[in-house]
N, C-alpha and C. Protein backbone atom coordinates (compact mmCIF):
# COMPACT_ATOMS: atom_id res chain seq x y z
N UNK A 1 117.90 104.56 81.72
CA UNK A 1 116.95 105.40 82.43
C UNK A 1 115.90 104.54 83.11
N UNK A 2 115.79 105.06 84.26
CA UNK A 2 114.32 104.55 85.17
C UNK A 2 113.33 105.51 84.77
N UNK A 3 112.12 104.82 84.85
CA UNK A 3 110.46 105.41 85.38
C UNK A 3 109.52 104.48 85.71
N UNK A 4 108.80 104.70 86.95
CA UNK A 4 107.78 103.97 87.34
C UNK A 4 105.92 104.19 87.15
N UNK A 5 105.78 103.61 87.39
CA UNK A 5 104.18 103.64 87.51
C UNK A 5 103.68 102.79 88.76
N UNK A 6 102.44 103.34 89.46
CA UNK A 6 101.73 102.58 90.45
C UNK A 6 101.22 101.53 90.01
N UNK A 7 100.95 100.63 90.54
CA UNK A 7 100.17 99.67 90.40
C UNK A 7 98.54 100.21 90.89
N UNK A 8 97.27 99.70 90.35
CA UNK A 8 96.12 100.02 90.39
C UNK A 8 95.64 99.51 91.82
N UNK A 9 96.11 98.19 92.53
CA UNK A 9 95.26 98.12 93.45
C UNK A 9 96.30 98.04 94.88
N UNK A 10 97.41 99.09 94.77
CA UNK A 10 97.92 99.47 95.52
C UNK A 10 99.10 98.52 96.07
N UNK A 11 99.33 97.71 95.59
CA UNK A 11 100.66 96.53 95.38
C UNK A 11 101.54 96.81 95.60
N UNK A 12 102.16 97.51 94.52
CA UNK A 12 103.54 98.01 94.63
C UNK A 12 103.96 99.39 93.32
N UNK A 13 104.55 99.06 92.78
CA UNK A 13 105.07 99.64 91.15
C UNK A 13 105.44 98.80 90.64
N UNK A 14 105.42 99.04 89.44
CA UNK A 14 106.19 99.01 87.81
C UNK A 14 107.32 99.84 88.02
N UNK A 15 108.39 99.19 87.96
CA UNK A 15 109.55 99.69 87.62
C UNK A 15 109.95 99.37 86.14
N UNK A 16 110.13 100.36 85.34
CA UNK A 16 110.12 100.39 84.00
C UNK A 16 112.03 100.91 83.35
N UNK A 17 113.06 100.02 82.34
CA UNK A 17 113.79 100.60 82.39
C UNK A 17 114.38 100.31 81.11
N UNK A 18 115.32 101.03 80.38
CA UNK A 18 116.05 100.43 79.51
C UNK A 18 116.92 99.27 79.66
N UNK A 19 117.08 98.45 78.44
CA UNK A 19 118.14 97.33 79.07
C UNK A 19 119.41 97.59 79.58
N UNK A 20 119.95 99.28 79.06
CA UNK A 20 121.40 98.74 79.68
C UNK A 20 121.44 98.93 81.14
N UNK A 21 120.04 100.10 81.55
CA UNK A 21 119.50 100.59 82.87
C UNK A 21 119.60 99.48 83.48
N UNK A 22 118.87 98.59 83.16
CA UNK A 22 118.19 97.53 83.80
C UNK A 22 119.32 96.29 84.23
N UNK A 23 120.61 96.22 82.69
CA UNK A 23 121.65 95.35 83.08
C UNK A 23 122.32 96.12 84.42
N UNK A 24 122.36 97.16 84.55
CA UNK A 24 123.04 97.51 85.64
C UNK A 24 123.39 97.70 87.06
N UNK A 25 121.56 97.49 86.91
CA UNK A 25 120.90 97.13 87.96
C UNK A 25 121.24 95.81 88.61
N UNK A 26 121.31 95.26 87.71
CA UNK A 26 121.05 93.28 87.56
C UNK A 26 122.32 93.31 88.76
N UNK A 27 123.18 93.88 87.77
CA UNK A 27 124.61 93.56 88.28
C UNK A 27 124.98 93.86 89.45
N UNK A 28 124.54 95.33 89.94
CA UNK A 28 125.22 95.56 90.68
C UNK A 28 124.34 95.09 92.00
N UNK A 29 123.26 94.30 92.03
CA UNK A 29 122.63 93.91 93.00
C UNK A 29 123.53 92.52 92.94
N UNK A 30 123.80 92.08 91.83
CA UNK A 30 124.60 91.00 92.48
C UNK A 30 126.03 91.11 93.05
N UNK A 31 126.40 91.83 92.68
CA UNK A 31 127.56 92.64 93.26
C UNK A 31 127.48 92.68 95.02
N UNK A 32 126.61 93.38 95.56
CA UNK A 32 126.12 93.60 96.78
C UNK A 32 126.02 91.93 97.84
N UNK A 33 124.84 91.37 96.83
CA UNK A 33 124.75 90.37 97.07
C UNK A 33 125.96 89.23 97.95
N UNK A 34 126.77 89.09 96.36
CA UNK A 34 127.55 88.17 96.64
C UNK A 34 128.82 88.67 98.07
N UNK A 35 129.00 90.25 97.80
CA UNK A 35 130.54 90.57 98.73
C UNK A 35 129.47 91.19 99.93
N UNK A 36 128.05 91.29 100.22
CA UNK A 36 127.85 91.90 101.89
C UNK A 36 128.42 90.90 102.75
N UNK A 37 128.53 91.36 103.93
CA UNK A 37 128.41 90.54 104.81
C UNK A 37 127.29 90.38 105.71
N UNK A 38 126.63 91.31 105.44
CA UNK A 38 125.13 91.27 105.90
C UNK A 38 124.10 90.55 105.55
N UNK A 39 124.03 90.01 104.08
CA UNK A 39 123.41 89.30 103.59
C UNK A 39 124.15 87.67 103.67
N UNK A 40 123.21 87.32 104.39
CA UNK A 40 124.28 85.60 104.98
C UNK A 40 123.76 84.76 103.93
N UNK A 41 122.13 84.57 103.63
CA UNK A 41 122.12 83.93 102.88
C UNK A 41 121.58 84.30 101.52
N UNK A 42 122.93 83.75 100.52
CA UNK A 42 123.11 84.17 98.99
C UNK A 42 121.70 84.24 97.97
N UNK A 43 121.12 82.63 98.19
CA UNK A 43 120.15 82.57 97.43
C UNK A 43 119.25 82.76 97.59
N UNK A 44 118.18 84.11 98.62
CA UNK A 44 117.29 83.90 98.85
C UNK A 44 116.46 84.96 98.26
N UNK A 45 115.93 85.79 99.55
CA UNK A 45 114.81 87.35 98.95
C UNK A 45 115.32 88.35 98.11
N UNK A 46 117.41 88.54 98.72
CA UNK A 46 117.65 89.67 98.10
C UNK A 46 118.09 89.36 96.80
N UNK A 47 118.59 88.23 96.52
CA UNK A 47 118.42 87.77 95.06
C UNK A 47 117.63 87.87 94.07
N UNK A 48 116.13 87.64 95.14
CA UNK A 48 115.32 87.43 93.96
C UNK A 48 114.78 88.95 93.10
N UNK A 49 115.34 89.84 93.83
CA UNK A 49 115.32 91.17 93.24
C UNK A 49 116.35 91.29 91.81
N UNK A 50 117.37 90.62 92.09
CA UNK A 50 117.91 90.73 90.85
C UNK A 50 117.30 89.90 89.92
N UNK A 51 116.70 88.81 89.87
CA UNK A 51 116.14 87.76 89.18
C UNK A 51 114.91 88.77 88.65
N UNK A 52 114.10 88.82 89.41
CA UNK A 52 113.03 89.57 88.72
C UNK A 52 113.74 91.16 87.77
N UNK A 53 114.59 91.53 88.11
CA UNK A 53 115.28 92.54 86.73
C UNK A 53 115.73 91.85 85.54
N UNK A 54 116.08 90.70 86.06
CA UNK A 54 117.01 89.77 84.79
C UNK A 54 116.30 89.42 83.83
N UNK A 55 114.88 89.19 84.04
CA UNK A 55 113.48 88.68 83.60
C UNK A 55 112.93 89.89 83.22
N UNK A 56 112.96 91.16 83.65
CA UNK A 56 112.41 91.94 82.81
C UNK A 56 113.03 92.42 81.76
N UNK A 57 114.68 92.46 81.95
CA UNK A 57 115.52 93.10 81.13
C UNK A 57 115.69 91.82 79.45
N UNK A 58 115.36 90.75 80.02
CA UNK A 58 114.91 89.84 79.00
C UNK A 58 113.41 89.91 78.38
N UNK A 59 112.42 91.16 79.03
CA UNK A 59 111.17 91.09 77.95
C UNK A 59 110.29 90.02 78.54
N UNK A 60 110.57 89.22 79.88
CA UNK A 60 109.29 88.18 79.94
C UNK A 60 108.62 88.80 80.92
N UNK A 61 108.35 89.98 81.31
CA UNK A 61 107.46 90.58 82.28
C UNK A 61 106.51 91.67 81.70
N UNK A 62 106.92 93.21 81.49
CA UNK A 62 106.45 94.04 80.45
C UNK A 62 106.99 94.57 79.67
N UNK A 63 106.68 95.02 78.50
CA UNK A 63 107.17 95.85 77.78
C UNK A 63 106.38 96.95 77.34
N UNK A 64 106.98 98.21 76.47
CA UNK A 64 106.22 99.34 76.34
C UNK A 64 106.94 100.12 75.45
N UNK A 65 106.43 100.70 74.52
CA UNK A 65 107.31 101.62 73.65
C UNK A 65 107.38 103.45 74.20
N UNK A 66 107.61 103.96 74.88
CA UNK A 66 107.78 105.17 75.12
C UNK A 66 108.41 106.22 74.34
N UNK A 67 107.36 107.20 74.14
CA UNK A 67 107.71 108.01 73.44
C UNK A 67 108.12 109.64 74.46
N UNK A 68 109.44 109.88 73.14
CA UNK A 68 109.99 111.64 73.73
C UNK A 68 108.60 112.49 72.98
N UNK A 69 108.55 113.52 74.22
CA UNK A 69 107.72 114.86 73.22
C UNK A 69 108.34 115.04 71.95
N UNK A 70 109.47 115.19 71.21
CA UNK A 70 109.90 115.74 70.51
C UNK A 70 109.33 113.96 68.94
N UNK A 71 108.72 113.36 69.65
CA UNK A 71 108.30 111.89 68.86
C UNK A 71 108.73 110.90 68.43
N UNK A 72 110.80 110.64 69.19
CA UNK A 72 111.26 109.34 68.87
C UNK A 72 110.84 108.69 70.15
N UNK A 73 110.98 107.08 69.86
CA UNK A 73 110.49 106.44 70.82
C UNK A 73 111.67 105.57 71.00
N UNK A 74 111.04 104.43 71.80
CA UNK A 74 112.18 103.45 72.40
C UNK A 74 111.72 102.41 73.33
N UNK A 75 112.14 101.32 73.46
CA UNK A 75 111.62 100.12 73.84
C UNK A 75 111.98 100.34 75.66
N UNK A 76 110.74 100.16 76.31
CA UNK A 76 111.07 99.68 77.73
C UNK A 76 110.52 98.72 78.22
N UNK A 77 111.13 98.15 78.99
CA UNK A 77 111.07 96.88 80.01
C UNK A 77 110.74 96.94 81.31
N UNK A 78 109.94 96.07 82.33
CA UNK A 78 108.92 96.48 83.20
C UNK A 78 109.05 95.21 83.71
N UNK A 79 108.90 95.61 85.38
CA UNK A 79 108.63 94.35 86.45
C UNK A 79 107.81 95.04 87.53
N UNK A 80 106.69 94.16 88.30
CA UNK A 80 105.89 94.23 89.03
C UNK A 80 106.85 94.53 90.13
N UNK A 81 107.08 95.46 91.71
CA UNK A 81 107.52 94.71 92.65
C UNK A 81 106.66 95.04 93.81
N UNK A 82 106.82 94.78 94.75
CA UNK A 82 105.99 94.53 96.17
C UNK A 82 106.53 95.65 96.99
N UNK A 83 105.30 96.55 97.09
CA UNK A 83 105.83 97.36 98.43
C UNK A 83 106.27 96.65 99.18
N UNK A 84 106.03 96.91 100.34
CA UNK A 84 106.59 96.03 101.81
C UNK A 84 108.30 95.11 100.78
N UNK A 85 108.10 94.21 100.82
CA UNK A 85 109.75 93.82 99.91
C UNK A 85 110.49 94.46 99.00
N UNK A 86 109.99 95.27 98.36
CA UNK A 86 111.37 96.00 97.59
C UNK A 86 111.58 97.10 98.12
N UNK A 87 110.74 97.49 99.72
CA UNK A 87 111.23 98.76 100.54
C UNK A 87 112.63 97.98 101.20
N UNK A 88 112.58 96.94 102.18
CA UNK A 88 113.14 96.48 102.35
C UNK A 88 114.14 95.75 101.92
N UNK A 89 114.40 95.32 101.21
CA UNK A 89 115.18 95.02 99.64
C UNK A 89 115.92 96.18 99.59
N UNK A 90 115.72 97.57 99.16
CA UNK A 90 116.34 98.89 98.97
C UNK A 90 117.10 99.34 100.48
N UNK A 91 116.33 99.12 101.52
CA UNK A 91 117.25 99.25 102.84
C UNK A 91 118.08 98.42 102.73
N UNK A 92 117.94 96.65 102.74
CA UNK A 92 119.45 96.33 102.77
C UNK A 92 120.55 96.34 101.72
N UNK A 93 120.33 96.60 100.92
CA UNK A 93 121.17 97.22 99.65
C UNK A 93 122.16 98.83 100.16
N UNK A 94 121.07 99.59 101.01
CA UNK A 94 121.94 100.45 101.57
C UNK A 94 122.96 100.56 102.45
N UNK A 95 122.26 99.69 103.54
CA UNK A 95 123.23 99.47 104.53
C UNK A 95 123.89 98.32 104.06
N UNK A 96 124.02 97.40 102.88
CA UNK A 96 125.27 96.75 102.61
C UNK A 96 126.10 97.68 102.23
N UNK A 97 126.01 98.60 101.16
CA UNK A 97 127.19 99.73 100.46
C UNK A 97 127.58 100.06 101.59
N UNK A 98 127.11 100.34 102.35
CA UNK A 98 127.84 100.39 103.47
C UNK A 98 129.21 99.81 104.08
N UNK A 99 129.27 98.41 104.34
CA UNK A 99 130.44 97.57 104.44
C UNK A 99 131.03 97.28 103.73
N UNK A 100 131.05 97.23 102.17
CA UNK A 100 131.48 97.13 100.99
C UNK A 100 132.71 98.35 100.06
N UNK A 101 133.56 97.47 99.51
CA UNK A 101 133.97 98.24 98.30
C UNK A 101 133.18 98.71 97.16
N UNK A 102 132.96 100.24 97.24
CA UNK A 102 132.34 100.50 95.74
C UNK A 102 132.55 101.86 95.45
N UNK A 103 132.46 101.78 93.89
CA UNK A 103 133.05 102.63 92.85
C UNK A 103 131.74 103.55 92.71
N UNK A 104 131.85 104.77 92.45
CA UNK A 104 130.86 106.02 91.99
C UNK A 104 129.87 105.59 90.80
N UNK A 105 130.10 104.98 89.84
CA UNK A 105 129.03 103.93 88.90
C UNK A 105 128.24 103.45 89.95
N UNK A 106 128.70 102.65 90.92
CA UNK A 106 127.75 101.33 91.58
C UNK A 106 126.79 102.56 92.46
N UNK A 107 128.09 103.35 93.13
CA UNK A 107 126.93 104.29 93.86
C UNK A 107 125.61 105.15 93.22
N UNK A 108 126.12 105.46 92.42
CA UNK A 108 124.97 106.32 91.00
C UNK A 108 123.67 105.81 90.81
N UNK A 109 123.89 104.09 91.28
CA UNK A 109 122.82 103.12 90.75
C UNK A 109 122.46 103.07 91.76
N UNK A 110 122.53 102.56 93.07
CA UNK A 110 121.95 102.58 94.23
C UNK A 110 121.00 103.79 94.21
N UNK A 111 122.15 104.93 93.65
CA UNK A 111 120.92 106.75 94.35
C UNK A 111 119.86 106.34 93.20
N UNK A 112 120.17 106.42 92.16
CA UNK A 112 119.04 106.16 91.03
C UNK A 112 117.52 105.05 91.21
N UNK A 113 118.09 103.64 91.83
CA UNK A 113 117.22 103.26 92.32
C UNK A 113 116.16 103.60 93.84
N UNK A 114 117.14 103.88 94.53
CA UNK A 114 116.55 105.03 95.53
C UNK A 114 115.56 105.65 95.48
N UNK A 115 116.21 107.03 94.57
CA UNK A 115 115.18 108.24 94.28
C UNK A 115 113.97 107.74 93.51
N UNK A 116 113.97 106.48 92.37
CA UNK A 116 112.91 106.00 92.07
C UNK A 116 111.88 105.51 93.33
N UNK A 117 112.25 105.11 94.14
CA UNK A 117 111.64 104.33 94.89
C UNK A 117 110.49 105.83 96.11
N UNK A 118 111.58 106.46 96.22
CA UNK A 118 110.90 107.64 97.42
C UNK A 118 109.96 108.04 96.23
N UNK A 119 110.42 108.51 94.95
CA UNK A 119 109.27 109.20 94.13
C UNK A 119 108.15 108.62 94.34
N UNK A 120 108.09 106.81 93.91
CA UNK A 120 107.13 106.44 93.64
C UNK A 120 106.27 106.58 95.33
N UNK A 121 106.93 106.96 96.00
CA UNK A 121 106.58 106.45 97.50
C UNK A 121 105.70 107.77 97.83
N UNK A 122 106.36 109.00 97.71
CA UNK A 122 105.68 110.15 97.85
C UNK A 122 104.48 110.31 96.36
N UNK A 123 104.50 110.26 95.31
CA UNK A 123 103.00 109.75 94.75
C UNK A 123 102.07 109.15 95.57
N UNK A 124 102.17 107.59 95.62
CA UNK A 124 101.70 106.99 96.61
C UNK A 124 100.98 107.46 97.68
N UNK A 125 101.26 108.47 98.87
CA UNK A 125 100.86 108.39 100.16
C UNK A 125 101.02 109.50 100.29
N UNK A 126 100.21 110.38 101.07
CA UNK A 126 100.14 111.61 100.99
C UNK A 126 101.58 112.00 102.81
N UNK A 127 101.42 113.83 102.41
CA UNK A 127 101.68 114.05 103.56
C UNK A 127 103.53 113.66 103.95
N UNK A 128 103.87 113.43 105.33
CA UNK A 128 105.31 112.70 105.56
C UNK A 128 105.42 111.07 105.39
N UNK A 129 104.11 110.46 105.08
CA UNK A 129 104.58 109.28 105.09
C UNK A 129 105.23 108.31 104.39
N UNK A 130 105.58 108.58 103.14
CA UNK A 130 106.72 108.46 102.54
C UNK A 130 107.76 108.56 103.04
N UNK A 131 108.32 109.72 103.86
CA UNK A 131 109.13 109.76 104.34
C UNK A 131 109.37 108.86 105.46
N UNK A 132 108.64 108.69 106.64
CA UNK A 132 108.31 107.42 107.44
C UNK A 132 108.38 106.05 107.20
N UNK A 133 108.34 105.52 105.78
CA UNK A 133 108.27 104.11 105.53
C UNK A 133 109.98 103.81 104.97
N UNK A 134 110.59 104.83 104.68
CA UNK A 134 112.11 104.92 104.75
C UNK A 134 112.51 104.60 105.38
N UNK A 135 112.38 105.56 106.70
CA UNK A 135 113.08 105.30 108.48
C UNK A 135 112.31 104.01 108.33
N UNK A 136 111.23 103.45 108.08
CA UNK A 136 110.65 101.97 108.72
C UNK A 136 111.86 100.68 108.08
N UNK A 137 111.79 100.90 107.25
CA UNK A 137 112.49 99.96 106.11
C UNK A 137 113.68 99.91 106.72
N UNK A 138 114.56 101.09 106.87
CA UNK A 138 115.73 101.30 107.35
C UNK A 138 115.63 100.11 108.64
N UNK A 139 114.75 100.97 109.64
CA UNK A 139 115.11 99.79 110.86
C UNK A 139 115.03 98.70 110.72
N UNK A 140 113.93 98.32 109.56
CA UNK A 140 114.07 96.56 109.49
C UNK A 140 115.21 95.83 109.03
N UNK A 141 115.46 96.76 108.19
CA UNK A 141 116.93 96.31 107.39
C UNK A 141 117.77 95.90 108.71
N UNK A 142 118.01 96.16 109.77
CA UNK A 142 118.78 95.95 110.66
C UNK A 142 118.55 94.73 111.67
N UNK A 143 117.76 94.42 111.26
CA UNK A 143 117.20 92.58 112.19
C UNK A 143 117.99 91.74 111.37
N UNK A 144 117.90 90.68 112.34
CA UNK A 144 118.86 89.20 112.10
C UNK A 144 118.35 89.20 110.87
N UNK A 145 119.40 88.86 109.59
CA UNK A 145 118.85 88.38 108.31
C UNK A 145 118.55 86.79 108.11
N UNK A 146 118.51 85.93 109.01
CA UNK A 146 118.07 84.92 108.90
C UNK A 146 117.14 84.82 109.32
N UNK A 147 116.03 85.85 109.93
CA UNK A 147 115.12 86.30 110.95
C UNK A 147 114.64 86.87 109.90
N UNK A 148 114.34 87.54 108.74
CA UNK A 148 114.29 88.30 108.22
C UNK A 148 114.00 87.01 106.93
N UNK A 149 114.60 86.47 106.35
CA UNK A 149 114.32 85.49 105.37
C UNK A 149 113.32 84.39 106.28
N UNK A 150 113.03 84.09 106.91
CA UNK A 150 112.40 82.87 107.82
C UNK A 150 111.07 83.89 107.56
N UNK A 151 110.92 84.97 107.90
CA UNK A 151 109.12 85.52 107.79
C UNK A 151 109.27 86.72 106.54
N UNK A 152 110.04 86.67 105.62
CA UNK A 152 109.16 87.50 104.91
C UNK A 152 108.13 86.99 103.95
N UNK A 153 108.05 85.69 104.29
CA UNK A 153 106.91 85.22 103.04
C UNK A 153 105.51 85.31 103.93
N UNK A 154 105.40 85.21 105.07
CA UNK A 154 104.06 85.48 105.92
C UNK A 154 103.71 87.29 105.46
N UNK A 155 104.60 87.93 105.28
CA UNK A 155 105.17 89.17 106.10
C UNK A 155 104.20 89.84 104.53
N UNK A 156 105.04 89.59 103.42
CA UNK A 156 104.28 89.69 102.09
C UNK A 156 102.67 88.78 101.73
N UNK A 157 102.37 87.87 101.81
CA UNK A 157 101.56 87.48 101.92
C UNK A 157 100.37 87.97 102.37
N UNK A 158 101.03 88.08 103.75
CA UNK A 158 99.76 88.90 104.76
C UNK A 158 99.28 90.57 104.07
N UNK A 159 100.53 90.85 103.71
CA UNK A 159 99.92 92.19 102.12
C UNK A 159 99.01 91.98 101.31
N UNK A 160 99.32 91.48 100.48
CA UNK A 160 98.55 90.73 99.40
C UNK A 160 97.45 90.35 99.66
N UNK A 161 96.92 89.91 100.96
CA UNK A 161 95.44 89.32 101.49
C UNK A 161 94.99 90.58 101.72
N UNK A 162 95.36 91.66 101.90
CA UNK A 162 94.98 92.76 102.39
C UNK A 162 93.78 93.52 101.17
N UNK A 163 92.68 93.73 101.24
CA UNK A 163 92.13 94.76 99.91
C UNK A 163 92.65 96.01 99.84
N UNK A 164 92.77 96.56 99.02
CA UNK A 164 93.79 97.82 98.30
C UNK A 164 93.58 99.01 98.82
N UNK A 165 92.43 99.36 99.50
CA UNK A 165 92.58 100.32 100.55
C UNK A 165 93.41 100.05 102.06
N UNK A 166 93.44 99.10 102.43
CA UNK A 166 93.72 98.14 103.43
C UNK A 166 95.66 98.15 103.32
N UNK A 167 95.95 98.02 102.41
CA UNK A 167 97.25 98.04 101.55
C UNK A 167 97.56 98.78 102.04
N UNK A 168 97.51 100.30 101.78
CA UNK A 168 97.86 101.51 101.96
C UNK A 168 97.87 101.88 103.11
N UNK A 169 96.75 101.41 103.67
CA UNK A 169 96.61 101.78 105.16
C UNK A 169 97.55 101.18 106.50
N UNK A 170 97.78 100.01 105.86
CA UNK A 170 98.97 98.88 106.28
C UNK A 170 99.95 98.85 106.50
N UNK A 171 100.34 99.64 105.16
CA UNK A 171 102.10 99.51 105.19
C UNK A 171 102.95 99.55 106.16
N UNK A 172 102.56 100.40 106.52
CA UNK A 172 103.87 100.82 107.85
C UNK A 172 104.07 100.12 108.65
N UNK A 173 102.69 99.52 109.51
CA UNK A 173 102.74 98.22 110.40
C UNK A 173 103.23 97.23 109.62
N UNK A 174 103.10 96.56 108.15
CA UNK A 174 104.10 95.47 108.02
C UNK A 174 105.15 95.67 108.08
N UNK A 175 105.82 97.19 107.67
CA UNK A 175 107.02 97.16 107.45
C UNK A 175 107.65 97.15 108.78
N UNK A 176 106.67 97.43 109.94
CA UNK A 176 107.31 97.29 111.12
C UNK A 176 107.81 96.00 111.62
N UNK A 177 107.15 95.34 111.41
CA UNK A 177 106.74 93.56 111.56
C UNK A 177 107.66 92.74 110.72
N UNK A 178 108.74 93.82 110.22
CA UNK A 178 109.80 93.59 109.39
C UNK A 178 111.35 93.23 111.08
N UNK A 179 110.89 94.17 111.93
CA UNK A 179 111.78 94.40 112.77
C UNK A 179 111.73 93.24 114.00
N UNK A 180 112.66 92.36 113.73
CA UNK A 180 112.14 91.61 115.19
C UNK A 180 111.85 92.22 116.24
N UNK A 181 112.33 93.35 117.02
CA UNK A 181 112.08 93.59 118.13
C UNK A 181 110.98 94.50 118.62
N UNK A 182 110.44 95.16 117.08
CA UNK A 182 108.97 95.25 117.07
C UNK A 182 107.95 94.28 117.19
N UNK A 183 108.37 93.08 116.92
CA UNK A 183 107.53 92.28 116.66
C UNK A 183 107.29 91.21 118.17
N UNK A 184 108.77 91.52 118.90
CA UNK A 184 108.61 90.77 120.01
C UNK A 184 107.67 91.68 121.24
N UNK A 185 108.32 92.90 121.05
CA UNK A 185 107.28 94.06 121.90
C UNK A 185 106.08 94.51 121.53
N UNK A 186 105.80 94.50 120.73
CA UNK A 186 104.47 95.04 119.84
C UNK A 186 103.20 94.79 121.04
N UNK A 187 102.17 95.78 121.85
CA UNK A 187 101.56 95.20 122.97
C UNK A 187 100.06 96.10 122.27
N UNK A 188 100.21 96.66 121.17
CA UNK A 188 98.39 97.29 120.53
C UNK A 188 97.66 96.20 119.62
N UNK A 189 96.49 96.52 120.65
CA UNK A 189 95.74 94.94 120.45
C UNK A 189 95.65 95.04 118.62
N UNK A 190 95.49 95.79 117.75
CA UNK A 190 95.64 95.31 116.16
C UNK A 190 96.70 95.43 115.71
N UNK A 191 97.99 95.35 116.35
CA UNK A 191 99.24 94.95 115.89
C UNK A 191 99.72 93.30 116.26
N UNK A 192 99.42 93.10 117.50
CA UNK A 192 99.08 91.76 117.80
C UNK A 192 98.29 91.21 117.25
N UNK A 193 97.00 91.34 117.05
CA UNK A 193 96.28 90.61 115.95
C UNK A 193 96.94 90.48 114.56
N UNK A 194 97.37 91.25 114.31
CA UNK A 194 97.90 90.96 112.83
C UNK A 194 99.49 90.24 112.55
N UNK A 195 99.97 90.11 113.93
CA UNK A 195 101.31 89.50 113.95
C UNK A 195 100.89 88.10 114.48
N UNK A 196 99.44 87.80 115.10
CA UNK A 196 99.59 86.35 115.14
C UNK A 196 98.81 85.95 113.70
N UNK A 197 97.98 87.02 112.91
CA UNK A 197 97.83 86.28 111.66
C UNK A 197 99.09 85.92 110.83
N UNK A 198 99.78 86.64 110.45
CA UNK A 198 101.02 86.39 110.12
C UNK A 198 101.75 85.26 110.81
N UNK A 199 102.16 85.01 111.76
CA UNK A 199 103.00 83.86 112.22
C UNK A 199 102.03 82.64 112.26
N UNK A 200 100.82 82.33 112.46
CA UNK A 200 100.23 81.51 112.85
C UNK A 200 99.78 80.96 111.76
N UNK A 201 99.66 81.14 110.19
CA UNK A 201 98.78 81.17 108.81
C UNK A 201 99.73 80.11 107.82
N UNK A 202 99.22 79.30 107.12
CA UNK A 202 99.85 78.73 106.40
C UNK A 202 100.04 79.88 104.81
N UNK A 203 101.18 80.27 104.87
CA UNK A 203 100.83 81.04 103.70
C UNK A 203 101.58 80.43 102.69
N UNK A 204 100.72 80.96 101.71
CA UNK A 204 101.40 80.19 100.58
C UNK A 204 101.33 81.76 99.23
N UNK A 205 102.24 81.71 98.69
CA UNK A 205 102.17 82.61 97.57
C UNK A 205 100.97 82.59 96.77
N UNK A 206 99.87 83.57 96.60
CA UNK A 206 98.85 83.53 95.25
C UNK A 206 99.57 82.92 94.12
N UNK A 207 98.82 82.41 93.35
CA UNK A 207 99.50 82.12 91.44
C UNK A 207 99.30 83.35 91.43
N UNK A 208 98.17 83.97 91.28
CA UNK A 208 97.84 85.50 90.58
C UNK A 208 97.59 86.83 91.61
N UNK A 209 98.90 87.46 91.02
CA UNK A 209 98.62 88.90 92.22
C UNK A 209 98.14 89.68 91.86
N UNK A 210 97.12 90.36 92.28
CA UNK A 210 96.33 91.22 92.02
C UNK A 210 97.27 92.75 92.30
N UNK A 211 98.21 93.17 91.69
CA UNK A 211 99.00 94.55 91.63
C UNK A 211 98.02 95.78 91.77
C-alpha cells in the first residue's frame, strides 16, 4: 500500500509505503528503465527514482508505524521527492509503458503510483491546477531526453531556491521549462528572467533541503 503526506515548505511529498509496495515499485521502474526506448540514458534522473525507493524500502530515509482504526499497526517506509522531478519522472514512466511490453501487475503499479501522485497534487493546489501540471509534465515528458537530463539539475535547483510560497506559485512555469520548445519560445519578460536564471547559474545541489 501507498500514502503520502505534503511536505511543510512546499517541496514535494513523502511518499510512504510498505516494503513489498515499495519492492515493486523499485522494480518495475527498473523494468521501464532498462527496456524504454525513450529513456537513452540508463544511469541518470529516471533511475535515480528507483534508487531513492530502494533506500527507503531499506529504512535509510523514513520510517513510521501506522496504525488501522480498528488498532493493529505496521511498519512504513518513506522518501522525500521533488515536485517539479517526480512530476516528470511519472510522465516519462507513462509514455514509456507506452512502447513497452507489460503485464496488468506492472500496469496496476504505474496507476497506483499515478493516482498517488494527482491526490497528492489536488491537496496541494487548489481549483484545476492539479489537473494542469499533468498536461504540463506530460508535454515535457516529450522533449529530447538528453535535453532533458543536461538541465534538470538547474531546472530543480532553481525550485529549491525558490521560498515556499514562491514554490507553489512556480510550479507550472518550471514544469514548463521542462519543454525545450517552451523554453526556446518563451517571450514573457518573467519567464525569460527565470530561464536565464536557470541556464546562466552555477547550480549546485543544497546538502540540506528544506522539504
Amino acid at each position: 500500500m501507498f500514502r503520502f503526506e505534503l511536505t511543510p515548505n512546499n517541496a514535494g511529498i513523502i511518499l510512504w509505503g510498505d516494503t513489498a509496495a515499495l519492492d515493486e515499485l523499485h522494480q518495475f521502474i527498473h523494468f521501464v528503465v532498462d527496456e524504454s526506448p525513450l529513456i537513452k540514458i540508463k544511469d541518470g534522473f529516471m533511475l535515480a527514482l528507483a534508487y531513492d525507493i530502494r533506500k527507503a524500502r531499506e529504512g535509510c530515509r523514513r520510517t513510521e508505524q501506522y496504525q488501522y482504526e480498528e488498532g493493529d499497526s505496521y511498519q512504513l517506509y518513506g522518501v522525500e521527492l521533488l515536485w517539479p522531478l517526480v512530476l516528470l519522472q511519472s510522465a516519462i514512466l507513462r509514455r514509456s509503458v507506452s512502447y513497452i511490453q507489460t503485464d496488468k501487475k506492472q500496469l496496476s503499479i504505474m496507476y497506483a503510483f499515478e493516482h498517488l501522485l494527482e491526490s497528492a497534487l489536488q491537496e496541494f493546489l487548489p481549483g484545476n491546477r492539479a489537473e494542469v501540471m499533468i498536461k504540463l509534465a506530460s508535454s515535457a515528458a516529450d522533449s529530447d531526453f538528453e535535453w532533458l537530463e543536461d538541465n534538470i539539475d538547474s531546472r530543480c535547483c532553481y525550485f529549491l531556491s525558490q521560498p515556499p510560497a514562491k514554490r507553489k506559485e512556480k510550479l507550472d512555469k518550471i514544469l514548463c521549462s521542462f519543454d525545450s520548445l517552451w523554453s526556446q519560445y518563451a517571450r514573457e519578460k518573467p519567464d525569460t528572467k527565470m530561464l536565464n536564471t536557470m541556464n546562466n547559474t552555477d547550480w549546485v545541489w543544497p546538502d540540506t533541503i528544506h522539504w
